[in-house]
Protein backbone atom coordinates (compact mmCIF):
# COMPACT_ATOMS: atom_id res chain seq x y z
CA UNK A 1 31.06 51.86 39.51
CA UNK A 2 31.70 53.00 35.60
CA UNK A 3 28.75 53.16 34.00
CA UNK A 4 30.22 51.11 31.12
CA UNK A 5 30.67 48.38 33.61
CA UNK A 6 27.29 48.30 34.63
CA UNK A 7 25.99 48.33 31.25
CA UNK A 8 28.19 44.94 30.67
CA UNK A 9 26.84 43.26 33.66
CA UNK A 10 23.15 44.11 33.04
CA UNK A 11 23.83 42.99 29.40
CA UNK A 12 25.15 39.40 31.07
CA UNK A 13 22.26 38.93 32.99
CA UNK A 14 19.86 39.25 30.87
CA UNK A 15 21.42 36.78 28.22
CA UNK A 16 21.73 34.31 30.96
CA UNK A 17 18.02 34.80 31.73
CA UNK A 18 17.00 34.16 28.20
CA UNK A 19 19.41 31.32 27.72
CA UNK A 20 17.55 29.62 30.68
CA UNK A 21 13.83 30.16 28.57
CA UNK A 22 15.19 28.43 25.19
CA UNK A 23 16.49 25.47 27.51
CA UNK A 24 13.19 25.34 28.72
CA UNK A 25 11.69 25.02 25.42
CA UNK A 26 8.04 26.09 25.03
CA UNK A 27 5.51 26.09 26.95
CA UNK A 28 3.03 23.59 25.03
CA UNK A 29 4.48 21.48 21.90
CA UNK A 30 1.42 20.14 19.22
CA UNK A 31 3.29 16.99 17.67
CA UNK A 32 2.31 16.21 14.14
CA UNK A 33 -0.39 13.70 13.12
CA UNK A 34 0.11 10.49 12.91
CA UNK A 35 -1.06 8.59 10.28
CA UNK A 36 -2.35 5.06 10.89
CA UNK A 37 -1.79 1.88 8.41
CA UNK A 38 -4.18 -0.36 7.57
CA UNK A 39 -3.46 -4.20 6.11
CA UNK A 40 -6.25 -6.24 4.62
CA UNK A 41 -5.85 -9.85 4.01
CA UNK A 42 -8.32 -11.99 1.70
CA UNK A 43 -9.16 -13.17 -2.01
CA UNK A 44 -11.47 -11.74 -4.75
CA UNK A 45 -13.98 -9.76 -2.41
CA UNK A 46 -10.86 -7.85 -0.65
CA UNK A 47 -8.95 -6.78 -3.68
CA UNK A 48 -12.30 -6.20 -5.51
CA UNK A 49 -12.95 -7.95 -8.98
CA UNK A 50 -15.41 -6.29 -11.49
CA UNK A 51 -14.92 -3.12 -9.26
CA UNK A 52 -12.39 0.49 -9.56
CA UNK A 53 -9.67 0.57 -7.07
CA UNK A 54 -11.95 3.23 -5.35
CA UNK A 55 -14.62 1.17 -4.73
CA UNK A 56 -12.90 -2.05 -3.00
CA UNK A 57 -14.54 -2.23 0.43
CA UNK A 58 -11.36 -1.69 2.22
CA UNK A 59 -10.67 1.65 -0.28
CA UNK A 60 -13.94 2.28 0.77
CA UNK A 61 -13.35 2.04 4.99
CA UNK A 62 -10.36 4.12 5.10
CA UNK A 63 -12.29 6.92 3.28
CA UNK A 64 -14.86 6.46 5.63
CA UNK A 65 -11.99 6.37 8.35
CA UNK A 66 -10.71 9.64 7.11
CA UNK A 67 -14.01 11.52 6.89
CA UNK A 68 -14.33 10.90 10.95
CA UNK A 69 -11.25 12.41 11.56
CA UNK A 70 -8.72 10.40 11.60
CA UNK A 71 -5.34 10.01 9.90
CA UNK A 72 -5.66 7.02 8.04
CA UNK A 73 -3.50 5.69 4.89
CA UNK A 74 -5.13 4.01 2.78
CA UNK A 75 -4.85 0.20 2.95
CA UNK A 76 -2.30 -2.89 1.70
CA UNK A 77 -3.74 -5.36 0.14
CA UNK A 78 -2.71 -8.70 0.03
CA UNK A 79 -5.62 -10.36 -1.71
CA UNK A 80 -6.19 -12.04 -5.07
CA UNK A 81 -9.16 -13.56 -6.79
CA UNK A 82 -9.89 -17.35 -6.22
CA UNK A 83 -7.39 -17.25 -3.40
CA UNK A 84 -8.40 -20.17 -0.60
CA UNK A 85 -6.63 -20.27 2.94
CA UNK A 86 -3.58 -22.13 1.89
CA UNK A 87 -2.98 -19.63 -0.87
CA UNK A 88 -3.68 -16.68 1.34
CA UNK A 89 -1.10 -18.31 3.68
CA UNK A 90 1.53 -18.39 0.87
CA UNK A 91 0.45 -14.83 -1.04
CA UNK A 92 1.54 -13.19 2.81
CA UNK A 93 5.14 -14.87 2.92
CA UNK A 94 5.70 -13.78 -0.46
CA UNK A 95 4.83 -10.03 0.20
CA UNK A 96 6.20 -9.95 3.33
CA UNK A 97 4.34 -7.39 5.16
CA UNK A 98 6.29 -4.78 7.50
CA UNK A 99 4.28 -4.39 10.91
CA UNK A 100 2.81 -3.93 13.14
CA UNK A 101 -0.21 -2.42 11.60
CA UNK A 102 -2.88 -0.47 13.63
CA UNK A 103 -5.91 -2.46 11.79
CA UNK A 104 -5.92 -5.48 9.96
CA UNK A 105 -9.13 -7.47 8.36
CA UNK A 106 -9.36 -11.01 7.27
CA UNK A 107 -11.91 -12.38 4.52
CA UNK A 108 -11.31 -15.38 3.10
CA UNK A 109 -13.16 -18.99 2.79
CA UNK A 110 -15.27 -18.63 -0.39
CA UNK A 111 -13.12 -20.52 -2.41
CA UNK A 112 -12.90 -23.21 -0.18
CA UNK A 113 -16.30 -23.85 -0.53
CA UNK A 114 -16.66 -23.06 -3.90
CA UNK A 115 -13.67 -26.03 -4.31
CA UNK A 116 -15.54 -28.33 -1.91
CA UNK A 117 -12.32 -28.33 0.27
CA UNK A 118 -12.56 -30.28 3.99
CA UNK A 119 -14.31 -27.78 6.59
CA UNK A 120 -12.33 -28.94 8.89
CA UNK A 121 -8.90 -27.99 7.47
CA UNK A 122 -10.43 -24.83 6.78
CA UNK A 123 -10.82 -24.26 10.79
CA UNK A 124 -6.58 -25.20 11.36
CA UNK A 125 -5.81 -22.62 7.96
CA UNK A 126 -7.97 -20.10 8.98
CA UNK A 127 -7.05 -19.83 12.87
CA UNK A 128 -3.15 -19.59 11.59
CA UNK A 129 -4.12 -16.84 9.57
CA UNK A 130 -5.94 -15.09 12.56
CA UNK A 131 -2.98 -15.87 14.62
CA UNK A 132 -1.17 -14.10 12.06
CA UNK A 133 -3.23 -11.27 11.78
CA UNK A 134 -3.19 -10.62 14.96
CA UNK A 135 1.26 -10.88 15.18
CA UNK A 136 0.35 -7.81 12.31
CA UNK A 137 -1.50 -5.70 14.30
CA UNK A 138 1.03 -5.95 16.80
CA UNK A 139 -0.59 -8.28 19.34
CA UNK A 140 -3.84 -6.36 19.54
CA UNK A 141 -6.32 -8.76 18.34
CA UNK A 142 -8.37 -5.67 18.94
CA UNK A 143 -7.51 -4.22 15.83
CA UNK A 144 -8.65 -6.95 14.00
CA UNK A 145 -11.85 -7.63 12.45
CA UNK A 146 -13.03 -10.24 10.37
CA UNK A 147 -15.65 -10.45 7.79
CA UNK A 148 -17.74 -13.38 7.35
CA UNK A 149 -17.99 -14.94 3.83
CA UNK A 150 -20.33 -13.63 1.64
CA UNK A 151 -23.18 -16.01 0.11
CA UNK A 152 -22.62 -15.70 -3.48
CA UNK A 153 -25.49 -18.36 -4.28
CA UNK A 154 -28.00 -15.51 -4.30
CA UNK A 155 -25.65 -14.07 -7.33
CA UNK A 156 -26.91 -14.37 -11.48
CA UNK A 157 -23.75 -16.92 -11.80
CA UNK A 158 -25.11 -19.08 -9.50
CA UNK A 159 -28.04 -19.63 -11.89
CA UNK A 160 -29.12 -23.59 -12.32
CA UNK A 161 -27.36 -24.31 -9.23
CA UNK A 162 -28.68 -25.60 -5.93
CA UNK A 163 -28.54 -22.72 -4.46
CA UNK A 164 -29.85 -23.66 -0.97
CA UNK A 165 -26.98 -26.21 -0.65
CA UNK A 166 -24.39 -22.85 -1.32
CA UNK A 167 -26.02 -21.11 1.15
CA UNK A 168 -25.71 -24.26 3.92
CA UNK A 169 -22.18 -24.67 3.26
CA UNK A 170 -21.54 -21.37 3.71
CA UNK A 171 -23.07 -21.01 6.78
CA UNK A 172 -20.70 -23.81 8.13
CA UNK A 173 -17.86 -22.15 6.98
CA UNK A 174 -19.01 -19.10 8.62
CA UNK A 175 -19.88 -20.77 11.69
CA UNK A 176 -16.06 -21.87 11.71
CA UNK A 177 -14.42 -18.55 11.32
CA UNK A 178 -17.34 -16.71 14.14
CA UNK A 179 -15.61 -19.25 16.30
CA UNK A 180 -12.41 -18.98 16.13
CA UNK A 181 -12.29 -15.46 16.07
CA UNK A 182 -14.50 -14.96 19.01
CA UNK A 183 -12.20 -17.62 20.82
CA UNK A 184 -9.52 -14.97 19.99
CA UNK A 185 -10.92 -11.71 21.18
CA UNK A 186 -10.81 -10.21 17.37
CA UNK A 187 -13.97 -8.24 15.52
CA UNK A 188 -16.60 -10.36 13.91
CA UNK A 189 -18.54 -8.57 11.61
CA UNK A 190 -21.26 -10.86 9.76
CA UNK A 191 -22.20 -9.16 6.13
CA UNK A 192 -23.36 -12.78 4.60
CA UNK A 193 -27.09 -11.62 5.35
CA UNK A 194 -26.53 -8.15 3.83
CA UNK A 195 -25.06 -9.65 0.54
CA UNK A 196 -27.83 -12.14 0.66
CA UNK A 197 -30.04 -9.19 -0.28
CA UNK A 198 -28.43 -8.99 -3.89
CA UNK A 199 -31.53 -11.24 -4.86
CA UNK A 200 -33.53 -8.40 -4.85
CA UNK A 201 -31.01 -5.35 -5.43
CA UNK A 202 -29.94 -6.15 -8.90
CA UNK A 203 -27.19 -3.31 -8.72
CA UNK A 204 -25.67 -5.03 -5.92
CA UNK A 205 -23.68 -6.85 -8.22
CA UNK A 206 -20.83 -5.73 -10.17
CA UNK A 207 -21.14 -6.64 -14.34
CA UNK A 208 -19.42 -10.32 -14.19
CA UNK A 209 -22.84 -11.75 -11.80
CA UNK A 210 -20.59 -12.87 -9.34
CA UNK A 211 -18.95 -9.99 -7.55
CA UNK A 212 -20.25 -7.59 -5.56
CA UNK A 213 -20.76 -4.10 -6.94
CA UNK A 214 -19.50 -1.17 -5.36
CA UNK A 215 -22.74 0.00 -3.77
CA UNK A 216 -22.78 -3.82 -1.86
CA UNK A 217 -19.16 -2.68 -0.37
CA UNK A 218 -20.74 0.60 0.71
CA UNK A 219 -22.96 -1.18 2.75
CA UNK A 220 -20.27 -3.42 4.32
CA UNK A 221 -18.72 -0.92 5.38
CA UNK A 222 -21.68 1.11 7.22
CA UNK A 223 -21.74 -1.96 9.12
CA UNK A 224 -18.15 -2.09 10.14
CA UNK A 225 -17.69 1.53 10.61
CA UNK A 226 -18.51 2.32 14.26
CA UNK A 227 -17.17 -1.13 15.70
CA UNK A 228 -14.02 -0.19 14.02
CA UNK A 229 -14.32 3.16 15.36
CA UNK A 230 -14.27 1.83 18.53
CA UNK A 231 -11.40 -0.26 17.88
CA UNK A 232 -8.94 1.80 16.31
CA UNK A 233 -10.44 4.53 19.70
CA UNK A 234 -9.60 2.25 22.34
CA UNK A 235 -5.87 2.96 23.55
């Protein structure tokens, strides 16, 4: 055989053999990181009055997020201050959020009390807003949590108020929302007895003496951290 031919034919082969290898692809493929979104749904305590956009507890939580690891953007917020269910309910139709979401959080109740709105209504507003949090996070009611209302009685605005009657009232409206959400499988995490200590820690509360400060948030979210954790773990 010519030894030109042979040359060919050895050349052939082995340009089959590595065409066969990049078909294959490599061995082991890393895809990228994904990043997980985050949608929190409430009133004044949410998007964080008298505080910087840094400070806002759910700011705060997807820091925290990030620092164990994960890939988390940092939150929507549909929130404003003196917001009550009903005006939650309409705020979220207007802004239309894009799902699903792999967390969402629900706060919201203060200002019915504060209004002296019908407990009762609250309960039928505030389990179509679960129900809707939970469409958000894709049907994973899992990924939900829910923060009970804080007791802003103990606060320097409250001042000359019967402040014993705030704190009943809104430990019926927190007895509501524990309910419904632990009828629905969601995350109940109860911070009304951590923001109750703002009678003693003065710096607790941000500079209008109503709102909590940053350093209150802080310790919201220490409290939420690992159960959320072990939400956003769980496949």
């Amino acid at each position: 055989m010519d030894w030109l031919l042979i040359l060919v034919l050895l050349s052939l082969a082995a340009c089959s053999t590595l065409g066969e290898l990049e078909k294959d692809g490599p061995v082991e493929t890393l895809p990228p990181s994904e990043t997980m979104n985050y949608l929190a749904l409430g009133d004044s305590y949410t998007i964080g009055e008298g505080v910087e956009v840094g400070e806002r507890w759910p700011m705060q939580l997807a820091a925290a997020l990030r620092a164990q690891g994960l890939a988390m953007q940092d939150p929507q917020i549909i929130a404003r201050t003196g917001w009550t269910t009903g005006e939650l309910t309409v705020g979220i139709a207007q802004a239309k959020p894009q799902g699903p979401f792999d967390l969402v959080s629900l706060l919201i109740g203060v200002n019915n009390q504060y209004r002296g709105l019908d407990v009762q209504a609250y309960r039928s507003e505030f389990r179509s807003l679960l129900l809707q949090a939970i469409e958000f996070a894709g049907g994973r009611t899992g990924r939900v949590f829910v923060l009970s209302i804080p007791d802003w009685g103990v606060t320097p605005f409250a001042a000359g108020r019967e402040r014993w009657q705030i704190a009943a009232q809104i430990d019926a409206f927190n007895e509501v929302n524990r309910q419904e959400v632990q009828s629905m499988g969601a995350i109940y995490i109860d911070i009304t007895e951590i923001s109750r200590k703002a009678a003693q820690e003065i710096d607790w509360i941000a500079a209008d003496g109503l709102h909590p400060s940053g350093k209150m948030y802080a310790a919201w979210v220490e409290l939420a951290l690992s159960l959320v954790l072990q939400s956003l773990n769980h496949p």
